[in-house]
Protein backbone atom coordinates (compact mmCIF):
# COMPACT_ATOMS: atom_id res chain seq x y z
CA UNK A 1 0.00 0.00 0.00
CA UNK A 2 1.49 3.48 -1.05
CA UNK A 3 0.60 6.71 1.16
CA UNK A 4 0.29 10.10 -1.16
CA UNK A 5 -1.50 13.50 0.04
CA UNK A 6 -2.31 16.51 -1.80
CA UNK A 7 -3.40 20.04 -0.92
CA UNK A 8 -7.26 19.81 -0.78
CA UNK A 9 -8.80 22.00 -3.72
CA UNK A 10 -11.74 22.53 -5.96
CA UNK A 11 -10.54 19.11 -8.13
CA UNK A 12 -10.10 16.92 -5.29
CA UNK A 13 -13.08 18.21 -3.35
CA UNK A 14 -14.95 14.92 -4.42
CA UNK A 15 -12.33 12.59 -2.66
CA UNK A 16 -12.95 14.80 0.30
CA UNK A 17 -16.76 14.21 0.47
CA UNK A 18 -15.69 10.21 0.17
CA UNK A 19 -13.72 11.06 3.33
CA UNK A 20 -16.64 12.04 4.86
CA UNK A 21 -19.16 10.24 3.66
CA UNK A 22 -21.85 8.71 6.32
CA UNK A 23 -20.16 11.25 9.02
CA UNK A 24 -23.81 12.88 9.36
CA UNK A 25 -23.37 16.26 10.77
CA UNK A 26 -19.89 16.01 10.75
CA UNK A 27 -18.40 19.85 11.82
CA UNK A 28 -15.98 19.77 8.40
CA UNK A 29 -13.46 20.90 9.83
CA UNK A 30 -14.75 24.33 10.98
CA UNK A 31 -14.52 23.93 15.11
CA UNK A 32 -11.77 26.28 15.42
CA UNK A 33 -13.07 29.44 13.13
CA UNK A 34 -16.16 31.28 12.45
CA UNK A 35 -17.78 32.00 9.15
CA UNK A 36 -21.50 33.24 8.07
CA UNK A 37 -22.31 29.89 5.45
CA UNK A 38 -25.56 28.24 6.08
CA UNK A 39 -23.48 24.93 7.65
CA UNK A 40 -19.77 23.94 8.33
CA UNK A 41 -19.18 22.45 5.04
CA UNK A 42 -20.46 24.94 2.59
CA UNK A 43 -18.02 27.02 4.92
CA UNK A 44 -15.19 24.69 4.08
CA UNK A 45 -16.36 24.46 0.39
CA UNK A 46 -16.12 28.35 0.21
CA UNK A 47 -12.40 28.36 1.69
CA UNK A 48 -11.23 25.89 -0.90
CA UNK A 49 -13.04 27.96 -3.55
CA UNK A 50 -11.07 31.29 -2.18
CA UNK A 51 -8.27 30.60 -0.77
CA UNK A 52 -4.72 30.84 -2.18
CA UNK A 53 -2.95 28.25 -0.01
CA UNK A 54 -5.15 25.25 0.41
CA UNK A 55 -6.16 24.51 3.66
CA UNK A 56 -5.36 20.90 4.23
CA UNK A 57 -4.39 17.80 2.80
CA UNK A 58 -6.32 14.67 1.64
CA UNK A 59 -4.75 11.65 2.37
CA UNK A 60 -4.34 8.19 -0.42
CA UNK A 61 -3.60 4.66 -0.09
CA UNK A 62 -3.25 2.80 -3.63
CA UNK A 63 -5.30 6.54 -4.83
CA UNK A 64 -8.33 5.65 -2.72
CA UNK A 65 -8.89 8.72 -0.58
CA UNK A 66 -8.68 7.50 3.04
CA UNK A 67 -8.08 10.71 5.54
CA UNK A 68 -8.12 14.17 5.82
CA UNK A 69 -6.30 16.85 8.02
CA UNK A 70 -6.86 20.50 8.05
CA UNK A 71 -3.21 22.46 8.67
CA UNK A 72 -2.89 26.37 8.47
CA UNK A 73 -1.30 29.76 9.95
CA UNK A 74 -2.37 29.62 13.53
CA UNK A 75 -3.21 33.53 13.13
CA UNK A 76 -6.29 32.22 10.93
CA UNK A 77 -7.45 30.14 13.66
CA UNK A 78 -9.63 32.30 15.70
CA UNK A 79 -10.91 29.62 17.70
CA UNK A 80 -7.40 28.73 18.70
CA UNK A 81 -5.70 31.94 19.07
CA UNK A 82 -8.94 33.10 21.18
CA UNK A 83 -8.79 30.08 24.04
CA UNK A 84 -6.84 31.51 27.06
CA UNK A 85 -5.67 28.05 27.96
CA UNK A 86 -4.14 27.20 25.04
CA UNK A 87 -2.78 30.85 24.62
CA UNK A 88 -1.07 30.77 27.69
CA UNK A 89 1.51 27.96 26.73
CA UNK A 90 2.24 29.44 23.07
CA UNK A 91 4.43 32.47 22.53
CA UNK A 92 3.24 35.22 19.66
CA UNK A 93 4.31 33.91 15.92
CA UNK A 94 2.99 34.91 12.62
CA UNK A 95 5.03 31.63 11.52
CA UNK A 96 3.70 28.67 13.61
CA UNK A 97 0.99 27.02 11.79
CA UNK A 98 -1.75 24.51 13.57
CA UNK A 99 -2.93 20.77 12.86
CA UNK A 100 -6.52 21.31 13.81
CA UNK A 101 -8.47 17.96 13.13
CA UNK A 102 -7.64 14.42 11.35
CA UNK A 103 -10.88 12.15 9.58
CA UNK A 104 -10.05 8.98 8.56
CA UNK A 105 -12.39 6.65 7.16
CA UNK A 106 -13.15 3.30 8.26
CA UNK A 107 -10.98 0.77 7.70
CA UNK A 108 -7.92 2.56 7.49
CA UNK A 109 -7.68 3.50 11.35
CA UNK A 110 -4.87 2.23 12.84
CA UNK A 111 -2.66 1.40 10.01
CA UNK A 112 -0.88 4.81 10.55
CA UNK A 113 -3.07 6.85 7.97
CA UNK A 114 -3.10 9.87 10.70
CA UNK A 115 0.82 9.64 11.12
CA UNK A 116 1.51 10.09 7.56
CA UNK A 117 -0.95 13.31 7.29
CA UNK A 118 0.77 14.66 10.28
CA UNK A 119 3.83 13.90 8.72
CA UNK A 120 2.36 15.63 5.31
CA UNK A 121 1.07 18.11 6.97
CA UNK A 122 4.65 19.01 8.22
CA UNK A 123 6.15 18.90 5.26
CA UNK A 124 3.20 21.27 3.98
CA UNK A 125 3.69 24.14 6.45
CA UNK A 126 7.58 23.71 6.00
CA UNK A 127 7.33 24.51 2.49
CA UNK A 128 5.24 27.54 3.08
CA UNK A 129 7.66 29.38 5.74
CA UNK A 130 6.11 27.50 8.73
CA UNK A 131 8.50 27.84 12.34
CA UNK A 132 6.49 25.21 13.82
CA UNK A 133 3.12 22.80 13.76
CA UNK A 134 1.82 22.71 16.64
CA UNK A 135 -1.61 20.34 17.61
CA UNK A 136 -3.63 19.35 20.50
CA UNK A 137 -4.33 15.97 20.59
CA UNK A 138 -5.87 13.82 23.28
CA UNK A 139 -3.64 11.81 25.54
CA UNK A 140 -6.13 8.55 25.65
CA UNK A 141 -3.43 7.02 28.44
CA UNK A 142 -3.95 10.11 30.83
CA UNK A 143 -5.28 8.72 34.30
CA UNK A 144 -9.67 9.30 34.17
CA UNK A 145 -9.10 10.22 30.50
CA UNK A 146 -11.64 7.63 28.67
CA UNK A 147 -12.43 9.57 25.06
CA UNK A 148 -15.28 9.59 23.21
CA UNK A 149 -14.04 8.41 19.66
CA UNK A 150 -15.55 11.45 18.60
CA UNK A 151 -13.30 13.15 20.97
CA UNK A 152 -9.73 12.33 19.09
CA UNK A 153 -10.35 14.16 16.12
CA UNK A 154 -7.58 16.19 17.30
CA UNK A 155 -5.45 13.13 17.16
CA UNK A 156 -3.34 11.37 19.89
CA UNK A 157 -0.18 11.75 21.86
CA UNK A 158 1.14 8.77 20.54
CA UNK A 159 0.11 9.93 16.95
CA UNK A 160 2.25 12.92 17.17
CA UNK A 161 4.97 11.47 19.39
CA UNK A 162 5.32 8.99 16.27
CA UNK A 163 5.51 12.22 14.16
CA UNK A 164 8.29 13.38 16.40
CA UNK A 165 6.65 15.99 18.02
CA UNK A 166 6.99 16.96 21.56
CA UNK A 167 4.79 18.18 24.48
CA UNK A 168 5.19 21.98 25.62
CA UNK A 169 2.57 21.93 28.03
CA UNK A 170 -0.98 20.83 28.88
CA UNK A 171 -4.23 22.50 29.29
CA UNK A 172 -5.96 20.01 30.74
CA UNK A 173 -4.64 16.62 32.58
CA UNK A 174 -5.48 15.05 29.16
CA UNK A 175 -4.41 17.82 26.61
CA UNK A 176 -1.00 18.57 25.67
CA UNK A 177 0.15 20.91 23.44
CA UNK A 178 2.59 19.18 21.12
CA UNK A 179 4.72 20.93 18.71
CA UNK A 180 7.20 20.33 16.00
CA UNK A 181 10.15 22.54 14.99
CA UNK A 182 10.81 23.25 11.25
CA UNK A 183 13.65 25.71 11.53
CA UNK A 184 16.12 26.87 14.42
């Protein structure tokens, strides 16, 4: 099986629906900003309509679209940027980009689908000037942390730690910040 991503856009925005096909009122991406579209993924549809730098990646195995994760400038994260915990453990940089939220479809969990769109998601914000990727994934081996599935959309520790990211502090017992350096 060979892993491929590419920046979502207007052509690929059918292997994105695949991704999140039978998801029901899925959010589509769209926890962490604000918009004025009648739902969350005519929002999304809009930003890969407008924007100039794509705003995530759709993930392949053997060219069947499998996963999706959303990756951008922090500083267009409103949700992020406004939540006081998470605020208080990052220092101000128009650089540092953000891995918001990872879907993978059925039957390709656990065969590390998420690891390699963190990993392409690095790679993404490094070639676009990125000085970090940061994420907030769920530590599902925290003591009293049992998740919701629904809950790791963020991903897992051990996802990033596999991506060779690090902790830089936690805003809750079960939510680490985890970040990756892409330059010095």
């Amino acid at each position: 099986m060979t892993f491929r991503s590419q920046p979502l856009d207007p052509a690929s925005w059918p292997d994105l629906e695949r991704v999140f096909a039978g998801r029901g009122g899925s959010c589509w991406c769209q926890r962490f900003r604000r918009h004025d579209q009648p739902d969350n993924r005519a929002a999304l549809r809009r930003e890969v309509d407008t924007v100039a730098v794509p705003v995530g990646l759709v993930g392949y195995v053997d060219d069947e679209p499998v996963g999706w994760t959303r990756v951008q400038p922090r500083a267009l994260l409103p949700g992020v940027t406004g939540n006081r915990a998470v605020r208080r453990l990052l220092e101000d940089d128009p650089a540092a980009w953000w891995v918001t939220c990872f879907v993978v479809r059925r039957g390709h969990r656990g065969h590390g689908a998420g690891v390699s769109l963190l990993g392409a998601a690095v790679e993404w914000a490094r070639e676009h000037g990125g000085s970090v990727v940061d994420g907030h994934p769920v530590d599902v081996a925290a003591p009293a942390a049992v998740p919701s599935p629904a809950a790791v959309f963020t991903g897992t520790v051990a996802m990033f730690t596999r991506a060779g990211f690090t902790e830089i502090g936690r805003t809750f017992p079960s939510r680490p910040i985890m970040r990756k350096r892409l330059r010095p």
